[in-house]
C-alpha atoms as a PDB file:
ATOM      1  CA  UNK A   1       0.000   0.000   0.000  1.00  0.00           C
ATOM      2  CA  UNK A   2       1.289   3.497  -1.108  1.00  0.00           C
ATOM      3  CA  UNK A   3       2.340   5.934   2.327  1.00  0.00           C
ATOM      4  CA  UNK A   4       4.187   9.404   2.441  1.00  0.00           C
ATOM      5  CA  UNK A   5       7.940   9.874   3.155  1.00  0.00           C
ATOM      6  CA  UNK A   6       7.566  13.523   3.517  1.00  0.00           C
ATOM      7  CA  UNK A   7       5.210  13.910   6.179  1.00  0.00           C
ATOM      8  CA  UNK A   8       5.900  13.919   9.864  1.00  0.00           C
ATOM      9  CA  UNK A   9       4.029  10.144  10.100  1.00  0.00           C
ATOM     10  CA  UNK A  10       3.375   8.096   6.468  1.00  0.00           C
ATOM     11  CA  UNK A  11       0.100   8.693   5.441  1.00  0.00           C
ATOM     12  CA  UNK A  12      -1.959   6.417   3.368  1.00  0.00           C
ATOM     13  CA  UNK A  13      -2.805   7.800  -0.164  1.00  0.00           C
ATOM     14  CA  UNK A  14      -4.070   5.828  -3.395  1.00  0.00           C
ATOM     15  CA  UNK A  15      -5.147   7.141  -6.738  1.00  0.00           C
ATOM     16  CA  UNK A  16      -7.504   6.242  -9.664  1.00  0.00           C
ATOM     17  CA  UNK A  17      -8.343   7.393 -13.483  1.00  0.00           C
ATOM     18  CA  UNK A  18      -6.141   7.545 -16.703  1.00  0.00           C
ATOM     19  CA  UNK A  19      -2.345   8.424 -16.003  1.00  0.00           C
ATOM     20  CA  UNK A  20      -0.214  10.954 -17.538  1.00  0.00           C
ATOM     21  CA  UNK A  21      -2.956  14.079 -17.770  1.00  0.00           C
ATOM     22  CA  UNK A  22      -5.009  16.409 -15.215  1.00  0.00           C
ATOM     23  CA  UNK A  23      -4.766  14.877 -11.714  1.00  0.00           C
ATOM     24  CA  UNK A  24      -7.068  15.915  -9.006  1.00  0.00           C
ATOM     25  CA  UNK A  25      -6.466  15.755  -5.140  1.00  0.00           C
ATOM     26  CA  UNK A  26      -9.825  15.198  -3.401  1.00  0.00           C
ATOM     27  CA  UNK A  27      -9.694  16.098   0.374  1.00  0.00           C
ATOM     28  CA  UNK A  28     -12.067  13.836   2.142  1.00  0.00           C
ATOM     29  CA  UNK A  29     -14.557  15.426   4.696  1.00  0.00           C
ATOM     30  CA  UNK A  30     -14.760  14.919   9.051  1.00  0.00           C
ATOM     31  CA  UNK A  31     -11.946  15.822  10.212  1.00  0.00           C
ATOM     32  CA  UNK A  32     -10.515  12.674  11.486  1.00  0.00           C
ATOM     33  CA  UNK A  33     -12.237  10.230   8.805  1.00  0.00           C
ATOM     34  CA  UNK A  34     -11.116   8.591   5.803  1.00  0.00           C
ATOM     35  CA  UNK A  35     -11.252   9.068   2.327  1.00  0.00           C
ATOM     36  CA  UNK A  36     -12.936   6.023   1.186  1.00  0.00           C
ATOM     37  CA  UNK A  37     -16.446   6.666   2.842  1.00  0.00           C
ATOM     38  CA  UNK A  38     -16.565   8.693  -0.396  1.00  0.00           C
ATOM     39  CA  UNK A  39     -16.013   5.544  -2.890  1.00  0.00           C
ATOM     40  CA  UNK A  40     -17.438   4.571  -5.503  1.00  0.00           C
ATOM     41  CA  UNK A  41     -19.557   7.835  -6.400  1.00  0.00           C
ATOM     42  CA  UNK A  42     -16.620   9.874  -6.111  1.00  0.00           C
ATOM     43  CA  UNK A  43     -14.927   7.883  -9.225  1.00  0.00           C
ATOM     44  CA  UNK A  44     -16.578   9.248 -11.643  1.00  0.00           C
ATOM     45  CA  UNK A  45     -14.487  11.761 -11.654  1.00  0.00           C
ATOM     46  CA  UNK A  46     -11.819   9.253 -12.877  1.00  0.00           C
ATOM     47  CA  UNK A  47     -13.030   8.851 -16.034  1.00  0.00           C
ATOM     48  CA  UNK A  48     -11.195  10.965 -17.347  1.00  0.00           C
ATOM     49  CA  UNK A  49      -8.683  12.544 -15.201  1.00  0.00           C
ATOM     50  CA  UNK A  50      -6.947  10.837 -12.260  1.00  0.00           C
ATOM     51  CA  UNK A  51      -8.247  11.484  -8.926  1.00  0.00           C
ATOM     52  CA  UNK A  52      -6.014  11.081  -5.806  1.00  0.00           C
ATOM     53  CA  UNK A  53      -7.117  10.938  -2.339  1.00  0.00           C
ATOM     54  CA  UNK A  54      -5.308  10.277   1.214  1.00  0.00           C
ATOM     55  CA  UNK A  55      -6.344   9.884   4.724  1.00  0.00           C
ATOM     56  CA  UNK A  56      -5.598  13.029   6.683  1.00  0.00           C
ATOM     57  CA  UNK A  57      -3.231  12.168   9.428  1.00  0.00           C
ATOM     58  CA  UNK A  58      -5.829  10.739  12.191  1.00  0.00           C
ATOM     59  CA  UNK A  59      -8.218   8.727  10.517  1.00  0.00           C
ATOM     60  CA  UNK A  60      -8.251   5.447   7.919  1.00  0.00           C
ATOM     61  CA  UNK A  61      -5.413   4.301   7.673  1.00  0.00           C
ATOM     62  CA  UNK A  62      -2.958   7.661   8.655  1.00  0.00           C
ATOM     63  CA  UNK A  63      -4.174   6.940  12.157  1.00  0.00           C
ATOM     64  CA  UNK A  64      -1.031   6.914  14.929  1.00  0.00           C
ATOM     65  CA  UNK A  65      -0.360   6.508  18.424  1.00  0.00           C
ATOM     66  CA  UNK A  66       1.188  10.168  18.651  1.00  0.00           C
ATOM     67  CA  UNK A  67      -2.113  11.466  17.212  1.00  0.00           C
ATOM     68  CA  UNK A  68      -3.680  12.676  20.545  1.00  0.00           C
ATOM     69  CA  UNK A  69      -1.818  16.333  21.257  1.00  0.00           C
ATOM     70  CA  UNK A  70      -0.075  17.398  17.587  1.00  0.00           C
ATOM     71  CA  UNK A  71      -3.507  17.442  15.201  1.00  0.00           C
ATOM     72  CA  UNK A  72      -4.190  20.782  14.448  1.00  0.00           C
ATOM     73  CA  UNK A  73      -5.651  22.972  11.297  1.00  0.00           C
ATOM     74  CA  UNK A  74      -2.110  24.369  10.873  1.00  0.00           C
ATOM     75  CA  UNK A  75      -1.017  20.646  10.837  1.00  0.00           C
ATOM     76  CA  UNK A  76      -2.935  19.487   8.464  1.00  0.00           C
ATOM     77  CA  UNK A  77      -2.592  22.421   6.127  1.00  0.00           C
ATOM     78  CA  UNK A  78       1.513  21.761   6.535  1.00  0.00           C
ATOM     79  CA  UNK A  79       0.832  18.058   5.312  1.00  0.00           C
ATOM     80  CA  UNK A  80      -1.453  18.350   2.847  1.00  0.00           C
ATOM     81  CA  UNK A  81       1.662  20.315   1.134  1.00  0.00           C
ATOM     82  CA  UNK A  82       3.445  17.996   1.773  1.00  0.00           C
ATOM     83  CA  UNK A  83       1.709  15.543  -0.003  1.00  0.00           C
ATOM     84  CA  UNK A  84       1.216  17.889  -2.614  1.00  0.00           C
ATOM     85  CA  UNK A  85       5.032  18.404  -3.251  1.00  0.00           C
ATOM     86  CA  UNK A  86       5.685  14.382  -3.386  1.00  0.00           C
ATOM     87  CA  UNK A  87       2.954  13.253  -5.584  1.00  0.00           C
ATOM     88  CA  UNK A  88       4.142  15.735  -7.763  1.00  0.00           C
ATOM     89  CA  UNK A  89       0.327  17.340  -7.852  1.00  0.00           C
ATOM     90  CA  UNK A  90       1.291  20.836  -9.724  1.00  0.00           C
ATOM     91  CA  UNK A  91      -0.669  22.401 -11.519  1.00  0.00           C
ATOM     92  CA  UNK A  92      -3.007  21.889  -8.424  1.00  0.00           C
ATOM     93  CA  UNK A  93      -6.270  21.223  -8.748  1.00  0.00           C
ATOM     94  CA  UNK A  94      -8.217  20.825  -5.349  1.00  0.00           C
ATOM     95  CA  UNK A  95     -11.071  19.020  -4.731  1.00  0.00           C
ATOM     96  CA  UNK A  96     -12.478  19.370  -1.607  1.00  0.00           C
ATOM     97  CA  UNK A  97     -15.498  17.830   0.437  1.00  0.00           C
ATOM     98  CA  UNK A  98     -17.436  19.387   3.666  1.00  0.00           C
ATOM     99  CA  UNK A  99     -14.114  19.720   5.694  1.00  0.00           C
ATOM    100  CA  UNK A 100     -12.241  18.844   2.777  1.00  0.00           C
ATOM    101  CA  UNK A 101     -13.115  21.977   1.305  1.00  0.00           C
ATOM    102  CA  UNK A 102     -12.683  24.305   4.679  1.00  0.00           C
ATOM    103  CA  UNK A 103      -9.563  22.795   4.381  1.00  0.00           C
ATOM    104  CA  UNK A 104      -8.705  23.574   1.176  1.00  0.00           C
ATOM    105  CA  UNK A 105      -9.911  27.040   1.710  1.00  0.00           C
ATOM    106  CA  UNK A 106      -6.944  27.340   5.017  1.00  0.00           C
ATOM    107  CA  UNK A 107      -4.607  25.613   2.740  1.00  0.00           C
ATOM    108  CA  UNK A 108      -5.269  28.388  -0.306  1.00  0.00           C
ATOM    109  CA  UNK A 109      -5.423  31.435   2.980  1.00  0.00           C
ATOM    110  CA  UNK A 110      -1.863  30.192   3.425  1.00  0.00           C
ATOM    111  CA  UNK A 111      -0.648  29.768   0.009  1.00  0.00           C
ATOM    112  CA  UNK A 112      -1.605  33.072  -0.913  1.00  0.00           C
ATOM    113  CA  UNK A 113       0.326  34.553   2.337  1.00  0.00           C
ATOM    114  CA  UNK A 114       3.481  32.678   1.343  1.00  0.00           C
ATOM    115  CA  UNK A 115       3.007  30.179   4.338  1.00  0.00           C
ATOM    116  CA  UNK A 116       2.136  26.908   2.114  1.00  0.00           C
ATOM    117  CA  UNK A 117       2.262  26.330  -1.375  1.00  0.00           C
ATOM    118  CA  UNK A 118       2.140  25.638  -4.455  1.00  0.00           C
ATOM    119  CA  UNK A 119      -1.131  27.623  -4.771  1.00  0.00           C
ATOM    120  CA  UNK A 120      -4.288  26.029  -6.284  1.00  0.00           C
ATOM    121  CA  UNK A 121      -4.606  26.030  -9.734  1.00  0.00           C
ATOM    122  CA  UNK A 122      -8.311  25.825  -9.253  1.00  0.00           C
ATOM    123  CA  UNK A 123     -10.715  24.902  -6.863  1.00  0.00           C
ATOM    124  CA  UNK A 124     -13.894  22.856  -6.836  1.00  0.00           C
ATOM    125  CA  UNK A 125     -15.787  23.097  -3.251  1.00  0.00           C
ATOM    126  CA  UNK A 126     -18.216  20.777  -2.498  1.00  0.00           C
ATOM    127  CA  UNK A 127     -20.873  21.606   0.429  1.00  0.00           C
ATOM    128  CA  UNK A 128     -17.902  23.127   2.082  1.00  0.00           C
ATOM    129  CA  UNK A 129     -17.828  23.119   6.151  1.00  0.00           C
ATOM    130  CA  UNK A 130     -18.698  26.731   7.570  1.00  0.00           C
ATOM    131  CA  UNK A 131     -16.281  28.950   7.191  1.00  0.00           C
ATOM    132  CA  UNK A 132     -17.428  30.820  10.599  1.00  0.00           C
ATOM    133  CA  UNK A 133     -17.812  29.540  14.273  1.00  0.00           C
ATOM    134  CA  UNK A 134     -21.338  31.513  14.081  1.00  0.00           C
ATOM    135  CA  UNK A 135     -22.192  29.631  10.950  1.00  0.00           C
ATOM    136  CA  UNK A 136     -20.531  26.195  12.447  1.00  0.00           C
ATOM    137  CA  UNK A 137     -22.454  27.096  15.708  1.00  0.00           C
ATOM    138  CA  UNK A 138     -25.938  26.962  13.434  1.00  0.00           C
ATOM    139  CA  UNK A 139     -24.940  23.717  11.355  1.00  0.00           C
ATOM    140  CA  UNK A 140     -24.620  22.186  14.720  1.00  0.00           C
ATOM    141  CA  UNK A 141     -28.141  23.259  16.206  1.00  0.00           C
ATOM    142  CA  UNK A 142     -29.734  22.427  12.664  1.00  0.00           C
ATOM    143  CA  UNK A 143     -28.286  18.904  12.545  1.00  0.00           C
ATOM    144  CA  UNK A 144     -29.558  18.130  16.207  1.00  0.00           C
ATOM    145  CA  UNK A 145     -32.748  19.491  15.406  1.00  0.00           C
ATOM    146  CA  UNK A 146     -32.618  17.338  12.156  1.00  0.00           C
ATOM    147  CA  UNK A 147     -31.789  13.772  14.193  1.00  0.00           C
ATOM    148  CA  UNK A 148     -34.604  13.946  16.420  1.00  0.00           C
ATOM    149  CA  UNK A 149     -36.884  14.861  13.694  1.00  0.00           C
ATOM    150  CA  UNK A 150     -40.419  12.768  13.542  1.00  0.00           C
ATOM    151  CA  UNK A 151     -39.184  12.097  10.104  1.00  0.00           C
ATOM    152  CA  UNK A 152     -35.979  10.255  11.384  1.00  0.00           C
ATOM    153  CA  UNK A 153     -37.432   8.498  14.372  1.00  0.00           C
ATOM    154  CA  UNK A 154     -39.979   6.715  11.889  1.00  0.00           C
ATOM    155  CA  UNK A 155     -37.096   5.556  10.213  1.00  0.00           C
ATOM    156  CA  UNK A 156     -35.275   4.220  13.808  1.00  0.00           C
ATOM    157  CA  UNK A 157     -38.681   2.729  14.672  1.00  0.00           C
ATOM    158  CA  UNK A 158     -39.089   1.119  11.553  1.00  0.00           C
ATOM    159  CA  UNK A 159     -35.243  -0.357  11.679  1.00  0.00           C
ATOM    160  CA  UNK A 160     -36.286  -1.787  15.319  1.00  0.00           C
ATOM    161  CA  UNK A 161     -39.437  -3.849  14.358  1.00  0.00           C
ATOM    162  CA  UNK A 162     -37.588  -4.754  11.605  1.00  0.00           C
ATOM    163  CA  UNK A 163     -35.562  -7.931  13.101  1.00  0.00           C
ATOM    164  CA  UNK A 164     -32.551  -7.245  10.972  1.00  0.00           C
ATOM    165  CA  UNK A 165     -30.311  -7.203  14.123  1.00  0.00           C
ATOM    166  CA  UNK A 166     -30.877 -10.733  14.547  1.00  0.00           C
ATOM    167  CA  UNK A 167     -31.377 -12.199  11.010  1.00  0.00           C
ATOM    168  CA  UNK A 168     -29.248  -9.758   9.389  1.00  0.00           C
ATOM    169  CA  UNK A 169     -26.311  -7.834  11.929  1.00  0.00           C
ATOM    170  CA  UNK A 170     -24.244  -6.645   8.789  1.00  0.00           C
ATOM    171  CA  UNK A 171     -27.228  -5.130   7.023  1.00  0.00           C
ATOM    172  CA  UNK A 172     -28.660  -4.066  10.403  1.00  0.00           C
ATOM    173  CA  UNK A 173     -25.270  -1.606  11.196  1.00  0.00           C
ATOM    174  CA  UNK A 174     -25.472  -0.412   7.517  1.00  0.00           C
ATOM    175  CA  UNK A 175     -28.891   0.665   8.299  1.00  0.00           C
ATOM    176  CA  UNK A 176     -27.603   1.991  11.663  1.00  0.00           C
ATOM    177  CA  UNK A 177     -25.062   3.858  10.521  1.00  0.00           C
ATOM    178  CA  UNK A 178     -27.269   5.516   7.546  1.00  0.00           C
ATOM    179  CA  UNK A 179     -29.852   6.399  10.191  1.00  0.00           C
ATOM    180  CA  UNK A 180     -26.911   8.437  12.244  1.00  0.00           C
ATOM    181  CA  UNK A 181     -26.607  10.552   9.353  1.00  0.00           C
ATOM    182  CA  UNK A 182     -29.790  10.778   7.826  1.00  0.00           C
ATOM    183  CA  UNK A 183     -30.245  14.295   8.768  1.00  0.00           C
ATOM    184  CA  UNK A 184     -27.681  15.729   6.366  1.00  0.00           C
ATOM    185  CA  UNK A 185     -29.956  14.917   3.487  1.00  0.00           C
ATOM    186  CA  UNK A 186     -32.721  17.013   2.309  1.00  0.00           C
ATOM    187  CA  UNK A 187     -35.095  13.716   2.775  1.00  0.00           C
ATOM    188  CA  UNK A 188     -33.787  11.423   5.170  1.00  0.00           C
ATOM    189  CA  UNK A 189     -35.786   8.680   3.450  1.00  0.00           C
ATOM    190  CA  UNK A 190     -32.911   8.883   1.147  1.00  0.00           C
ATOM    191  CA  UNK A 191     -29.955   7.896   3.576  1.00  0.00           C
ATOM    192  CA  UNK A 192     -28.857   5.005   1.703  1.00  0.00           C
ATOM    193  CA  UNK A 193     -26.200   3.670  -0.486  1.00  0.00           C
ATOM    194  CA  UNK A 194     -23.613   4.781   1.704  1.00  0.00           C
ATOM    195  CA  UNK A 195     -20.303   3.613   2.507  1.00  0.00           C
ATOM    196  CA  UNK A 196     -19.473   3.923   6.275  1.00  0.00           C
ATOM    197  CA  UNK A 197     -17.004   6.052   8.015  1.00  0.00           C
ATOM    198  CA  UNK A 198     -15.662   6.365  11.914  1.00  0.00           C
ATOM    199  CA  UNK A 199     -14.565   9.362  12.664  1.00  0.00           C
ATOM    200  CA  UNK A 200     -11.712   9.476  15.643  1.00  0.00           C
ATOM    201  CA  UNK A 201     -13.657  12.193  17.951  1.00  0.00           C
ATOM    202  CA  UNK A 202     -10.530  13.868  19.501  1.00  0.00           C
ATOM    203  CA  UNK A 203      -8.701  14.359  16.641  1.00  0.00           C
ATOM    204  CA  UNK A 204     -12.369  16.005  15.053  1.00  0.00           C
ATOM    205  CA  UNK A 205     -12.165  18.098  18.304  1.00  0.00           C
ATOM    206  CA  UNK A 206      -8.870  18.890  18.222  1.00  0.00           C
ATOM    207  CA  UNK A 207      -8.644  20.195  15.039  1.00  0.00           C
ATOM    208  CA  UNK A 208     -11.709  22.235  15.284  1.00  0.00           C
ATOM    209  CA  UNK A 209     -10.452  24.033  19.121  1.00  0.00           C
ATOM    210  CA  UNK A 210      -7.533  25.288  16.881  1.00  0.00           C
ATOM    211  CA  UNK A 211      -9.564  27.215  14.777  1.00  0.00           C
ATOM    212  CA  UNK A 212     -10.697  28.996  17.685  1.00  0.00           C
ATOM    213  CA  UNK A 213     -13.419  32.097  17.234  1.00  0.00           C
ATOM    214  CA  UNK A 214     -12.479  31.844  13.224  1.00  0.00           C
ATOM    215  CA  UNK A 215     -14.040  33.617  10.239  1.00  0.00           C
ATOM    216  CA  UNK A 216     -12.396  33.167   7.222  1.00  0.00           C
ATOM    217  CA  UNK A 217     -14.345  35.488   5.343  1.00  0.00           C
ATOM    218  CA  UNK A 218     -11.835  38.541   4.723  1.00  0.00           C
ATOM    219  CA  UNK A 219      -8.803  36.139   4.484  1.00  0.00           C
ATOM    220  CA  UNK A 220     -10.557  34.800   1.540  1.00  0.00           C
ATOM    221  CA  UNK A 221     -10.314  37.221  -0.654  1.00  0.00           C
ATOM    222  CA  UNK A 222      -6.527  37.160  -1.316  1.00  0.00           C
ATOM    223  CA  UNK A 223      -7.316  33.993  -3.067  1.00  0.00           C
ATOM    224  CA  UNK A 224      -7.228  34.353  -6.465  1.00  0.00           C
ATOM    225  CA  UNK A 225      -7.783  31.110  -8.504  1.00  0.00           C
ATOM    226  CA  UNK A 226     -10.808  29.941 -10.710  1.00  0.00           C
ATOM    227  CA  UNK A 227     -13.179  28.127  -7.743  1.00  0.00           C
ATOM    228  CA  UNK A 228     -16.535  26.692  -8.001  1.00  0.00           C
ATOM    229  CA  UNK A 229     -18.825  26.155  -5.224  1.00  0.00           C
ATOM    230  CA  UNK A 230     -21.403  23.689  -5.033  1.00  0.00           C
ATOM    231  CA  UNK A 231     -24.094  23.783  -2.038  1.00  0.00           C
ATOM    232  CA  UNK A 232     -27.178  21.800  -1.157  1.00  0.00           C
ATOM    233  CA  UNK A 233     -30.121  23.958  -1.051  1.00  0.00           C
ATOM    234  CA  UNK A 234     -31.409  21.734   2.178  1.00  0.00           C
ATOM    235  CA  UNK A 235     -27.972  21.296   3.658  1.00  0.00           C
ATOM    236  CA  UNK A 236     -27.758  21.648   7.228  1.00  0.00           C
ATOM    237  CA  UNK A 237     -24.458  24.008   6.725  1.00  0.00           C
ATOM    238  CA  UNK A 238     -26.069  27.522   6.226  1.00  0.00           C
ATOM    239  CA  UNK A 239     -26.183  27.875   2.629  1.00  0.00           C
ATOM    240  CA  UNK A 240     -25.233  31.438   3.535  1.00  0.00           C
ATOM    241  CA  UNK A 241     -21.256  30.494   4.445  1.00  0.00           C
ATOM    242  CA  UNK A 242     -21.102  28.960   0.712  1.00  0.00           C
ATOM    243  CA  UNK A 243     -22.720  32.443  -0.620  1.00  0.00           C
ATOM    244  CA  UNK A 244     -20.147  34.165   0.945  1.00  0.00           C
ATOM    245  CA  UNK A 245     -17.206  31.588   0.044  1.00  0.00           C
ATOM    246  CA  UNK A 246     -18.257  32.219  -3.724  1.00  0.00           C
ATOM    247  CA  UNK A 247     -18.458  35.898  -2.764  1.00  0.00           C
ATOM    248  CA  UNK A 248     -15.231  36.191  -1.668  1.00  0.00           C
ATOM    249  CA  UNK A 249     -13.520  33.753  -4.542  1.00  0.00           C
ATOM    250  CA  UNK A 250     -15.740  35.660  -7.253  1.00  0.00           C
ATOM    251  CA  UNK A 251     -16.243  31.880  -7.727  1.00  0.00           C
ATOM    252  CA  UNK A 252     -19.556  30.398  -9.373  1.00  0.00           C
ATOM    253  CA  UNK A 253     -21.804  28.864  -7.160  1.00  0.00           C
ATOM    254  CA  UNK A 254     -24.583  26.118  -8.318  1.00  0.00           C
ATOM    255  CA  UNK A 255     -26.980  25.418  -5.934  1.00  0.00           C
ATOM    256  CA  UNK A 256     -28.765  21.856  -6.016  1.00  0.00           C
ATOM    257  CA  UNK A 257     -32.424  21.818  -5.443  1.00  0.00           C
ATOM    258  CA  UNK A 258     -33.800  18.524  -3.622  1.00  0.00           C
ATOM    259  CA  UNK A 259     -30.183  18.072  -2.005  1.00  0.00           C
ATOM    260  CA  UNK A 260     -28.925  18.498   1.556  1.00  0.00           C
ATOM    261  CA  UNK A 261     -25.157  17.562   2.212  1.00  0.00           C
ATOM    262  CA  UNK A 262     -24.165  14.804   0.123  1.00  0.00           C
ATOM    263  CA  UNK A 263     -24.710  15.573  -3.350  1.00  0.00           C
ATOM    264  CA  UNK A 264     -22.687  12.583  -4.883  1.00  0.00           C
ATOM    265  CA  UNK A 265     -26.016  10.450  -3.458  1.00  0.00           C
ATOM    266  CA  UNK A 266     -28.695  12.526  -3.697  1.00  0.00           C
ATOM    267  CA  UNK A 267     -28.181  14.680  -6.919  1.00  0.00           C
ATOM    268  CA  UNK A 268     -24.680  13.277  -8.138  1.00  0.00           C
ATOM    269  CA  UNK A 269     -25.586  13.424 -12.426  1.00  0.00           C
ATOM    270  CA  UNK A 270     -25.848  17.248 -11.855  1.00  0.00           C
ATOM    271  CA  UNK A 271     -23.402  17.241  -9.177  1.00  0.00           C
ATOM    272  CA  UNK A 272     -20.884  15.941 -11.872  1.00  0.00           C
ATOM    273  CA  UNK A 273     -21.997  17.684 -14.084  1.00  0.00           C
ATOM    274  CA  UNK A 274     -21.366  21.150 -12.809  1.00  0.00           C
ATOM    275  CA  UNK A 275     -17.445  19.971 -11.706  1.00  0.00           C
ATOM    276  CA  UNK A 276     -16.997  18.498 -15.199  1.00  0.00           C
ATOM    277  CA  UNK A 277     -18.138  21.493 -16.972  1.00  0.00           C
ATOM    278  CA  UNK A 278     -15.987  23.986 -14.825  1.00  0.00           C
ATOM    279  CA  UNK A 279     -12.635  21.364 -15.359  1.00  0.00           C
ATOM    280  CA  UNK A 280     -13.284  21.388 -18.710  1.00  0.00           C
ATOM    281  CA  UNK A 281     -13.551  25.446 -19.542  1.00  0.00           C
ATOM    282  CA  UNK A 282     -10.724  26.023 -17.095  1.00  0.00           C
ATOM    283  CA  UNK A 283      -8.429  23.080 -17.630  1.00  0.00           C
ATOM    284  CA  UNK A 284      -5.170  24.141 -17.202  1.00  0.00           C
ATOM    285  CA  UNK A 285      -3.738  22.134 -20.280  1.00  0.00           C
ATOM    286  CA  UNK A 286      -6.252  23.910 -22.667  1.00  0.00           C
ATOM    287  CA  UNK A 287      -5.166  25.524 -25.525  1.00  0.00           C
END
């Protein structure tokens, strides 16, 4: 299996699509999950360019026994350069998912400031985490309210009379685990098809206490790449932070109708779509 030699700790990375052209880095979302919770929607982006992806030091399989104290934004941004630089990923191209793309955003904050690099080529944000504590502070509230919906608990009820957690324990955590997420989509009825993910809590927490009181908003600004923004209209995360991401980028936004927070299941042909469109016009290997 492929790891880092750059970074502080190997982290685990793997790549898919045609060799030799474009190349993509998709930054997975949590903090402290893994990248394949995103697999298989995620490859069709491979279809024609290749798309790389690692585990950000913490989760998957770039989890360590030093993790506990050292996991901060700053951290992560200094790695994911790292792994930039030895995969060779220039012209960058960043793909980034819910934290993914908050990350991106601190890793193109720094670039721009001379404290990271290479810069992004371009930038494709997908349902990106709030990019304020006041806007993270209402994502949380709206998710809670969200999980103890009526419209979820029908759907734990049902799972409960349903006696897969004795005939069928494997399809009985799948159903589990879509249930404890169910409230990022616009209808929780369609919480399915999804590949699980753990994510390891204090490294989530520790990561997010370094941001502190953070607003990103006026950093933004001195970013100055092509970007595109796509948001769920019925995503929990304020559609508001990705107005003002775009705003700040001068960035396109699309915003999906009939989709909460994970677009690649619940509206993924125009999902595609709209990134496939904006790599194509602003390819950086176009004539």
């Amino acid at each position: 299996m492929p790891f880092t030699v750059s970074t502080p700790v190997p982290l685990y990375w793997t790549a898919y699509g045609p060799k030799g052209g474009e190349r993509l880095l998709v930054l997975h979302g949590g903090p402290g999950a893994h990248h394949d919770y995103l697999l298989p929607q995620m490859l069709d982006l491979a279809r024609e360019r290749e798309v790389v992806f690692y585990d950000q030091r913490g989760g998957g399989q770039s989890r360590h026994d030093d993790d506990r104290a050292v996991i901060t934004w700053e951290s992560q941004v200094r790695e994911m350069e790292s792994v930039v630089r030895e995969l060779a990923l220039e012209p960058l191209t960043l793909v980034g998912y819910s934290w993914g793309g908050l990350l991106a955003l601190l890793y193109s904050v720094q670039a721009a400031h001379g404290h990271a690099g290479p810069p992004p080529a371009r930038l494709v944000l997908i349902d990106p985490a709030p990019i304020s504590r006041a806007w993270r502070a209402e994502f949380d509230s709206e998710f809670t309210r969200r999980q103890q919906s009526p419209a979820v608990q029908v759907l734990r009820a049902e799972l409960a009379a349903s006696g897969l957690r004795e005939s069928d324990p494997a399809a009985y955590r799948q159903r589990a685990f879509e249930l404890s997420v169910a409230g990022y989509f616009a209808d929780p009825r369609e919480a399915h098809a999804l590949t699980p993910f753990r994510v390891t809590g204090r490294v989530q927490q520790s990561i997010w206490d370094s941001l502190g009181d953070f607003d990103l908003v006026p950093a933004l600004r001195d970013v100055r790449c092509p970007a595109l923004v796509v948001h769920g209209k019925e995503d929990p995360i304020p559609l508001d932070s990705a107005r003002a991401v775009a705003e700040a980028l001068q960035a396109e936004l699309v915003i999906l109708d009939d989709c909460g927070h994970v677009p690649y299941v619940e509206q993924p042909q125009k999902l595609f779509g709209a990134i496939r469109t904006f790599l194509d016009r602003t390819s950086p290997t176009r004539a």
